[in-house]
N, C-alpha and C. Protein backbone atom coordinates (compact mmCIF):
# COMPACT_ATOMS: atom_id res chain seq x y z
N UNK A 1 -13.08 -42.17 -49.56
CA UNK A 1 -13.35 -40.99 -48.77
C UNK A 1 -12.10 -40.13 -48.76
N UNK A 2 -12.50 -39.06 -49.26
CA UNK A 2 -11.00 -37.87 -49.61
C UNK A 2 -10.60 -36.84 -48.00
N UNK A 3 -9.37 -36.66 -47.85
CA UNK A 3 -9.58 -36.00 -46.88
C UNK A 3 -9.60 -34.73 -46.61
N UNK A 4 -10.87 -33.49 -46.11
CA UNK A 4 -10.29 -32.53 -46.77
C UNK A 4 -9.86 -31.24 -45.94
N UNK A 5 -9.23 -30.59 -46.35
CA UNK A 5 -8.52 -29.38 -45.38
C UNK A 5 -9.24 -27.77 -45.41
N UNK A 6 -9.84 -27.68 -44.27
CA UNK A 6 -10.22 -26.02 -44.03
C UNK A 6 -9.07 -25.08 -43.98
N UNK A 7 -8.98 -23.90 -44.43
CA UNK A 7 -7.91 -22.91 -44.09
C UNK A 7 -9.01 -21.59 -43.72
N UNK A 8 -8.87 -21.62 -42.58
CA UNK A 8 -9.38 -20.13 -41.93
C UNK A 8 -8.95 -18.77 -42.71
N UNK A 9 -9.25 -17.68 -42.66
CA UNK A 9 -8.66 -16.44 -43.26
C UNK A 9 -7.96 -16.05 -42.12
N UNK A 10 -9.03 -16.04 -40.96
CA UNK A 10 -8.25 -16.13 -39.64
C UNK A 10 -8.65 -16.69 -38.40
N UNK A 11 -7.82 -16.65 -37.74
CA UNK A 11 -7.02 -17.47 -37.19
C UNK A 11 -8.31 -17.99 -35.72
N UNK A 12 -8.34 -18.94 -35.38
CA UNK A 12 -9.04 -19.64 -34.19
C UNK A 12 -8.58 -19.45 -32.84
N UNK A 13 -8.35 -18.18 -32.70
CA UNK A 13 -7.65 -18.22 -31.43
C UNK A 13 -7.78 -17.07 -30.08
N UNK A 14 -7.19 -17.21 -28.87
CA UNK A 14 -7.41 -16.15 -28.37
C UNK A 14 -5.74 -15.29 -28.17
N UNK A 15 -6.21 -13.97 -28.36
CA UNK A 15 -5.02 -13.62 -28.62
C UNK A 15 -4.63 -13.09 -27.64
N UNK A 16 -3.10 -12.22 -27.23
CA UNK A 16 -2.22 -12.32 -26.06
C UNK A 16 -3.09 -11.27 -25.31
N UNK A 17 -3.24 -9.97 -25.88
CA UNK A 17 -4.02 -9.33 -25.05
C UNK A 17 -5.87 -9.57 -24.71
N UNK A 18 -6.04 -10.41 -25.40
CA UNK A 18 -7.80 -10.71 -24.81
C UNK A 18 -7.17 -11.94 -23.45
N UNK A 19 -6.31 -12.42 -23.57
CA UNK A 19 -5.88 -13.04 -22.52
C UNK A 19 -5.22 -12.21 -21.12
N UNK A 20 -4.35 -11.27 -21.65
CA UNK A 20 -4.20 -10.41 -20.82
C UNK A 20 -5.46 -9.77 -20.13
N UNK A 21 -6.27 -9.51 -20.93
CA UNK A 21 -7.19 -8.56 -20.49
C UNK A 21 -8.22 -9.35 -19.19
N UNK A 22 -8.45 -10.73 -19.67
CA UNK A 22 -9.14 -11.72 -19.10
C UNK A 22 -8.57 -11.92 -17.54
N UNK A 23 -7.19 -11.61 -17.73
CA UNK A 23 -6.65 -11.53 -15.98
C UNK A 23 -6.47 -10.98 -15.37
N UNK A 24 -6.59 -9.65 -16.16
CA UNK A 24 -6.21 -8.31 -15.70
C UNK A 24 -8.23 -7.80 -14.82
N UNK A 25 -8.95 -8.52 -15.74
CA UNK A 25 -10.33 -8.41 -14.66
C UNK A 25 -10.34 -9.41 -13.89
N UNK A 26 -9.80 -10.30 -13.36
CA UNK A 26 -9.91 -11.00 -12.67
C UNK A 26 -9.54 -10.26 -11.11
N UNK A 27 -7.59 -9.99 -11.51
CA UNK A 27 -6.86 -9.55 -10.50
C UNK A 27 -7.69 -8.21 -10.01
N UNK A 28 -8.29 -7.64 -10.92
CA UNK A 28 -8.88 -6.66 -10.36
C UNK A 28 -10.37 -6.68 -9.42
N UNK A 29 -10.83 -7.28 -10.04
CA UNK A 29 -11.62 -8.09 -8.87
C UNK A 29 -11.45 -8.59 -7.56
N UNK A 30 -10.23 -9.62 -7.44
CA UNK A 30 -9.60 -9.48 -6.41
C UNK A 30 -9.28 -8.56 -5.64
N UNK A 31 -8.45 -7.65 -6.34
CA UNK A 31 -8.20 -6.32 -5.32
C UNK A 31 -9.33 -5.27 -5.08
N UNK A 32 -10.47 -5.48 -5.62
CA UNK A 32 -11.38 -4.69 -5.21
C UNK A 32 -11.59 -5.37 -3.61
N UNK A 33 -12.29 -6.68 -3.49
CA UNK A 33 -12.52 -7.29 -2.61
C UNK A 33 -11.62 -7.32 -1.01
N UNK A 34 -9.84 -7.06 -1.83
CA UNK A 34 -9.09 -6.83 -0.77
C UNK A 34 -9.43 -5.61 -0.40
N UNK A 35 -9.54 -4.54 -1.10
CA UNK A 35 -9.14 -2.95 -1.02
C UNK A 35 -10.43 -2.58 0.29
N UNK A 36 -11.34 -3.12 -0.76
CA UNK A 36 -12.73 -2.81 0.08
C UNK A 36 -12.53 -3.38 1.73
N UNK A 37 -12.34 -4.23 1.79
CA UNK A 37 -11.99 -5.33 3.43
C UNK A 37 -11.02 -4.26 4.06
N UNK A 38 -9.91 -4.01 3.42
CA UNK A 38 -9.15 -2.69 4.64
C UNK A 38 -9.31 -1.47 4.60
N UNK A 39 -10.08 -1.23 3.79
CA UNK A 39 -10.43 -0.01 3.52
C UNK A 39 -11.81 0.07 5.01
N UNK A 40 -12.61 -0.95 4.92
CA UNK A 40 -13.51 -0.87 5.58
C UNK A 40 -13.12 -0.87 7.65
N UNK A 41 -12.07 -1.52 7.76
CA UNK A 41 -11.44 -1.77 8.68
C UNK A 41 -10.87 -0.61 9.24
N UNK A 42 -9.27 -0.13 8.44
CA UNK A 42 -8.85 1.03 8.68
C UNK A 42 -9.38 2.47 8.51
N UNK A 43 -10.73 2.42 7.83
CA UNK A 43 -11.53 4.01 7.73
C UNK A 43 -11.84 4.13 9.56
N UNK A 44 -12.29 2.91 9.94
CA UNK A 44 -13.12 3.41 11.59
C UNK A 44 -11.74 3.58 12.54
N UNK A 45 -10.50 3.07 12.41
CA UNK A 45 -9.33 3.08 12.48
C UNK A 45 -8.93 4.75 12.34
N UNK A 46 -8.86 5.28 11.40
CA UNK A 46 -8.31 6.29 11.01
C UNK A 46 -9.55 7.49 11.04
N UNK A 47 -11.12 7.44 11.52
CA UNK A 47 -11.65 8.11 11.99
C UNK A 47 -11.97 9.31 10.45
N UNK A 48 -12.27 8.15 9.21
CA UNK A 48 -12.56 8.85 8.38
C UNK A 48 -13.73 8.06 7.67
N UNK A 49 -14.01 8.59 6.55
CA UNK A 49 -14.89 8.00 5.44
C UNK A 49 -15.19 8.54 4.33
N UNK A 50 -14.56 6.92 3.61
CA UNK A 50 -14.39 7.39 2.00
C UNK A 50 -15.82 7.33 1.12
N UNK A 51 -16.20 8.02 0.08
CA UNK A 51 -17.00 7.39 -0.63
C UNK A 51 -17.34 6.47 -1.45
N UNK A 52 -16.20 6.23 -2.79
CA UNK A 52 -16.25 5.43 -3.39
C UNK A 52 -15.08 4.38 -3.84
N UNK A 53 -14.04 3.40 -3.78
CA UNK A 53 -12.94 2.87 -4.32
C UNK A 53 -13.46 2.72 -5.86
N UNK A 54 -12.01 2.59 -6.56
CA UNK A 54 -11.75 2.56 -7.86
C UNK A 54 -10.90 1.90 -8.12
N UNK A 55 -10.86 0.37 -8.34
CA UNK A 55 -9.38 -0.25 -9.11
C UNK A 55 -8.56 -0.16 -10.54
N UNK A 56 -7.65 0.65 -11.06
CA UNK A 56 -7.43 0.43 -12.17
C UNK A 56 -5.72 0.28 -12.44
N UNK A 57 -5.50 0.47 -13.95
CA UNK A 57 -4.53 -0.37 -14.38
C UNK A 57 -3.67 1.33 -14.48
N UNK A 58 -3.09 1.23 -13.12
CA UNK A 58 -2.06 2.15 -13.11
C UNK A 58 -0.68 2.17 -13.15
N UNK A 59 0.16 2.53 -14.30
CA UNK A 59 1.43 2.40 -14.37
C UNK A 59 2.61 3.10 -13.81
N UNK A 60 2.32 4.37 -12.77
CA UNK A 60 3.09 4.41 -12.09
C UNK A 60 2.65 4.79 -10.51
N UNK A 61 1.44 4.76 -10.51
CA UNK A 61 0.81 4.92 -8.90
C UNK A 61 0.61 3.43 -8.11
N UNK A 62 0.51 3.51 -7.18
CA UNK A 62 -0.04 2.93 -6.18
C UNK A 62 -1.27 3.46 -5.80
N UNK A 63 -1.63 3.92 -5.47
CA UNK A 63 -3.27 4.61 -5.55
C UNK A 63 -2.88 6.34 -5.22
N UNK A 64 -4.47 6.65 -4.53
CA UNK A 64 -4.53 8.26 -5.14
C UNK A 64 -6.05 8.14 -4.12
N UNK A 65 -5.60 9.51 -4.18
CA UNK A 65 -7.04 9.70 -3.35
C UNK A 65 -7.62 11.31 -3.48
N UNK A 66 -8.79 11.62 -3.91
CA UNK A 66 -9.28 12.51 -4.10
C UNK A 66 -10.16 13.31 -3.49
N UNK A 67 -10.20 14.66 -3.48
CA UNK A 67 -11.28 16.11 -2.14
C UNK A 67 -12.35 15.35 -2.17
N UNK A 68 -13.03 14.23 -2.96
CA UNK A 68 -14.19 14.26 -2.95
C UNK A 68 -14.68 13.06 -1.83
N UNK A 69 -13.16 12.25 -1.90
CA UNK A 69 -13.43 10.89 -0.75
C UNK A 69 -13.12 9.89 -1.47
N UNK A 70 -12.76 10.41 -2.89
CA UNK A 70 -13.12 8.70 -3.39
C UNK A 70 -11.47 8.30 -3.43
N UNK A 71 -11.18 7.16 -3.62
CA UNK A 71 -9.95 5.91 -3.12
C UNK A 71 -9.43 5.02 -4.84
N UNK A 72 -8.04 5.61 -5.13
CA UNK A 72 -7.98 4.87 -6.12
C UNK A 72 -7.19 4.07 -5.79
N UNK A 73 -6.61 2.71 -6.73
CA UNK A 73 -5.88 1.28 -6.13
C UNK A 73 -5.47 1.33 -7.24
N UNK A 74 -4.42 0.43 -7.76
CA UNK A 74 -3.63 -0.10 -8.49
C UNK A 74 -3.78 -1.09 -8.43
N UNK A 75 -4.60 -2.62 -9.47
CA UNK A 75 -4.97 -3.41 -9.16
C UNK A 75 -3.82 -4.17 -8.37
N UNK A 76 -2.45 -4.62 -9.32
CA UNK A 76 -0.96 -4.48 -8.75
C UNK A 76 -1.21 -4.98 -6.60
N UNK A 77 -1.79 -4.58 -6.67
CA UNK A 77 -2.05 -4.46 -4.87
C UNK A 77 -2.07 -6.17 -4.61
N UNK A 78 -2.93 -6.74 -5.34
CA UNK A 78 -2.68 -8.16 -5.00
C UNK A 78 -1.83 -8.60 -5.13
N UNK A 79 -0.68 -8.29 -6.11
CA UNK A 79 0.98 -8.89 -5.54
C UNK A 79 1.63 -8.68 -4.36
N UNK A 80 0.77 -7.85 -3.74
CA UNK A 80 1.96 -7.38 -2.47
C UNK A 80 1.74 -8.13 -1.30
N UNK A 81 2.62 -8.16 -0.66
CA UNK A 81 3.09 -8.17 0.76
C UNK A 81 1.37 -8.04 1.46
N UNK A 82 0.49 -8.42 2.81
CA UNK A 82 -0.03 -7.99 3.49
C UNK A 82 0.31 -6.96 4.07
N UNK A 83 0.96 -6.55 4.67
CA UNK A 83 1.52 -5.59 5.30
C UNK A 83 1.78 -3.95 4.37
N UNK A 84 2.14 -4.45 3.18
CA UNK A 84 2.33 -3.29 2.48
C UNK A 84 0.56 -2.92 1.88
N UNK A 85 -0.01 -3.78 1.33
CA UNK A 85 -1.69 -3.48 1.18
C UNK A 85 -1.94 -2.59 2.00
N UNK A 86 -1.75 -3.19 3.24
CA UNK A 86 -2.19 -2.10 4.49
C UNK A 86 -1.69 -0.81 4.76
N UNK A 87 -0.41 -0.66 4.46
CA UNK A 87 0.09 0.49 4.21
C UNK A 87 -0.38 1.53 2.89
N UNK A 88 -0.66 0.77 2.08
CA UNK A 88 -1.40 1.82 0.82
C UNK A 88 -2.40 2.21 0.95
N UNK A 89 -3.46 1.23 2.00
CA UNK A 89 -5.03 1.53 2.09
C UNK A 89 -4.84 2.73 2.84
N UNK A 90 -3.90 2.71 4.57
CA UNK A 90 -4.00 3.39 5.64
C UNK A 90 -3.49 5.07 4.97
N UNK A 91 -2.24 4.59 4.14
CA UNK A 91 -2.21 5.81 3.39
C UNK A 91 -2.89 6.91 3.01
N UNK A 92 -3.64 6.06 1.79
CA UNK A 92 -5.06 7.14 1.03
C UNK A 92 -5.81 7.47 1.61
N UNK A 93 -6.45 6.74 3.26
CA UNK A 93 -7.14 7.42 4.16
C UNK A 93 -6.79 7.84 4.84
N UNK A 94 -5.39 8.15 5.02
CA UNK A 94 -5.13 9.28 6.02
C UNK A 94 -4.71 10.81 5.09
N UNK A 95 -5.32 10.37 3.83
CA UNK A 95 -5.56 11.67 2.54
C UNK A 95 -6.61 12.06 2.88
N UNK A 96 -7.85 11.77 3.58
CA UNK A 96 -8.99 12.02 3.66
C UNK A 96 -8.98 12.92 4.79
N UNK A 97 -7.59 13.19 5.62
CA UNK A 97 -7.31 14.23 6.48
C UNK A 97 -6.36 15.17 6.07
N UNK A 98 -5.95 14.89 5.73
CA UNK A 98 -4.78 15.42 5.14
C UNK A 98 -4.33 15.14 3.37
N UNK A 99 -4.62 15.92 2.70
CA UNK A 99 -4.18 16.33 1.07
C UNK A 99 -2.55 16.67 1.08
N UNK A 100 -1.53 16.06 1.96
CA UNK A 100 -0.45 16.55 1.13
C UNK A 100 0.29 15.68 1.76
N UNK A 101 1.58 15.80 1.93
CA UNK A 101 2.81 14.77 2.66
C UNK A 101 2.88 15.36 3.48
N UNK A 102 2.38 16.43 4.40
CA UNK A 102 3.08 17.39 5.34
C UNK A 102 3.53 16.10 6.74
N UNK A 103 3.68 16.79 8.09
CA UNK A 103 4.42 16.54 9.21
C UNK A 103 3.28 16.23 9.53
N UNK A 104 2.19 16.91 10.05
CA UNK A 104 0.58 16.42 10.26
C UNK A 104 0.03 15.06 9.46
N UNK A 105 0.04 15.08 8.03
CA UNK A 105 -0.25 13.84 7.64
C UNK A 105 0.86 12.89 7.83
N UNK A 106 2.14 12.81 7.84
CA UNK A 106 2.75 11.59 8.69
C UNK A 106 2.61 11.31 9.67
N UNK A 107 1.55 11.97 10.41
CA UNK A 107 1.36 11.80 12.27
C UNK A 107 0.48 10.75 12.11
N UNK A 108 -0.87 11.52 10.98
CA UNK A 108 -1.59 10.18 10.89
C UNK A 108 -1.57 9.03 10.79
N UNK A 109 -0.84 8.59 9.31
CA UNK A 109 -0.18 7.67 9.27
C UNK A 109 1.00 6.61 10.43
N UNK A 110 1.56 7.31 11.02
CA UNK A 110 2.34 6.67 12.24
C UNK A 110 1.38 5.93 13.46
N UNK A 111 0.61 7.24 13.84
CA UNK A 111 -0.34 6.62 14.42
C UNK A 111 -1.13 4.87 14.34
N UNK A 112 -1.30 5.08 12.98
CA UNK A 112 -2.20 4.01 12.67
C UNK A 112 -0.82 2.66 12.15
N UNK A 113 -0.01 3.23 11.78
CA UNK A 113 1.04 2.24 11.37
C UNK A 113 2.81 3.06 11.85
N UNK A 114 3.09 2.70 13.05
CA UNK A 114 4.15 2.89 13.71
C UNK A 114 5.46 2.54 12.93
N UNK A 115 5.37 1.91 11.79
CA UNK A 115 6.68 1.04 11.28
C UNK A 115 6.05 1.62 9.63
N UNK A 116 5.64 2.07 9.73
CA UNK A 116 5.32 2.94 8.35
C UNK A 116 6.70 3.18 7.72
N UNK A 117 7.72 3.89 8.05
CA UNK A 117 8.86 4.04 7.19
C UNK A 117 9.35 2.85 6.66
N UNK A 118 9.23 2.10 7.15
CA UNK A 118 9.78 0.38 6.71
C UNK A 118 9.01 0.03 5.71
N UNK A 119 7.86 0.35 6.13
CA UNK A 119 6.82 -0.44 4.64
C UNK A 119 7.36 0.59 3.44
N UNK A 120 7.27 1.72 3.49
CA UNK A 120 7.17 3.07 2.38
C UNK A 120 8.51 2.32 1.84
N UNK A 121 9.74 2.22 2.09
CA UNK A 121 11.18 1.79 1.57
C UNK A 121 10.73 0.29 1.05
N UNK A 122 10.36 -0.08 1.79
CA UNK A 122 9.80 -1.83 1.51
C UNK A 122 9.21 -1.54 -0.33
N UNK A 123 8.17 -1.06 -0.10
CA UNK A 123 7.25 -1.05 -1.18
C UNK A 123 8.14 -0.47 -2.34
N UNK A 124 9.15 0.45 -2.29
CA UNK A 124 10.04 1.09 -3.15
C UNK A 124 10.71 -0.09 -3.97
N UNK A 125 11.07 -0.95 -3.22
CA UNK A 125 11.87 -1.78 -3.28
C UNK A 125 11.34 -2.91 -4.53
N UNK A 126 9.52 -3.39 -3.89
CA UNK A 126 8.71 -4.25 -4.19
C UNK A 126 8.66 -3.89 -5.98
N UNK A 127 8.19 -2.54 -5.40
CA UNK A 127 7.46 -1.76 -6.82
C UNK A 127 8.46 -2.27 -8.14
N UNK A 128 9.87 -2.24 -8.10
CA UNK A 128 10.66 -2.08 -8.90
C UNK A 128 10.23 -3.83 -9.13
N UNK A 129 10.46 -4.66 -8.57
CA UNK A 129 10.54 -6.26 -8.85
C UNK A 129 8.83 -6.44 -10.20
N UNK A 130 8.18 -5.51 -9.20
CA UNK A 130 6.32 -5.96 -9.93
C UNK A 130 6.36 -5.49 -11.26
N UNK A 131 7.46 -4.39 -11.99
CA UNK A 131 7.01 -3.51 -12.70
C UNK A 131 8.16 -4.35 -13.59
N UNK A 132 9.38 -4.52 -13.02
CA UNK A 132 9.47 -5.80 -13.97
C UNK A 132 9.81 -6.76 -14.54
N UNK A 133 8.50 -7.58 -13.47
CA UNK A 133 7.58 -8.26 -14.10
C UNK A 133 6.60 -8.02 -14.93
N UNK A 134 6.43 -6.89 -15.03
CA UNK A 134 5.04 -6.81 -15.59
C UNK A 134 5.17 -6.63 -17.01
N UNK A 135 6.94 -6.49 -17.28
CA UNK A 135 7.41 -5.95 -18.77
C UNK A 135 7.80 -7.17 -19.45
N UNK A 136 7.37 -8.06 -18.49
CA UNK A 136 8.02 -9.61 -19.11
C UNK A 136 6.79 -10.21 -20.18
């Protein structure tokens, strides 16, 4: 009995980015599930309402929020801190009053999160560690 050898043309395998990609829907999944939970919490909180969330693979936002209501995330959100999540969600819905950085929309924000300047520097801080990581 001879023994005998297959040679593929190519290769049997999964490659770095179908693997990437495979976690990258995962985590995003996850952060839908988070986003949605404080989103749902802090909208009756912040005396607004969004229409739709959107998780995606954003490389230099944290989310975004648009005239129409709808809520974007950075999947990224599941690395963070609790506290800072909450600060990004309370954020984009206090966009849903306010469209800009003014003195009025930091009222909102304070309101709902009193220690808000701490998180905003916090997350500055975070952002730089996640991003890289993410180049690793």
């Amino acid at each position: 009995m001879g023994l005998k050898i297959f040679v593929r043309k190519k290769p049997l395998r999964t490659t770095l980015t179908q693997t990437k990609s495979s976690e990258y829907l995962q985590y995003k999944e996850i952060a839908r599930k988070l986003v949605k939970g404080k989103a749902e919490r802090f909208s009756n909180i912040c005396e607004v309402e969004y229409k739709r969330i959107s998780i995606r693979n954003q490389k230099s936002k944290w989310g975004s929020c648009s005239s129409r209501g709808n809520l974007n995330f950075n999947y990224r959100i599941v690395f963070l801190p609790d506290h800072l999540a909450d600060y990004l969600v309370v954020h984009e819905l206090c966009h849903l009053k306010e469209l800009n950085h003014s003195e009025k929309y930091w009222e909102h924000v304070r309101r709902i999160l009193p220690d808000y300047k701490k998180h905003k520097k916090e997350l500055k801080e975070v952002s730089k560690r996640i991003k890289a990581q993410a180049r690793t």
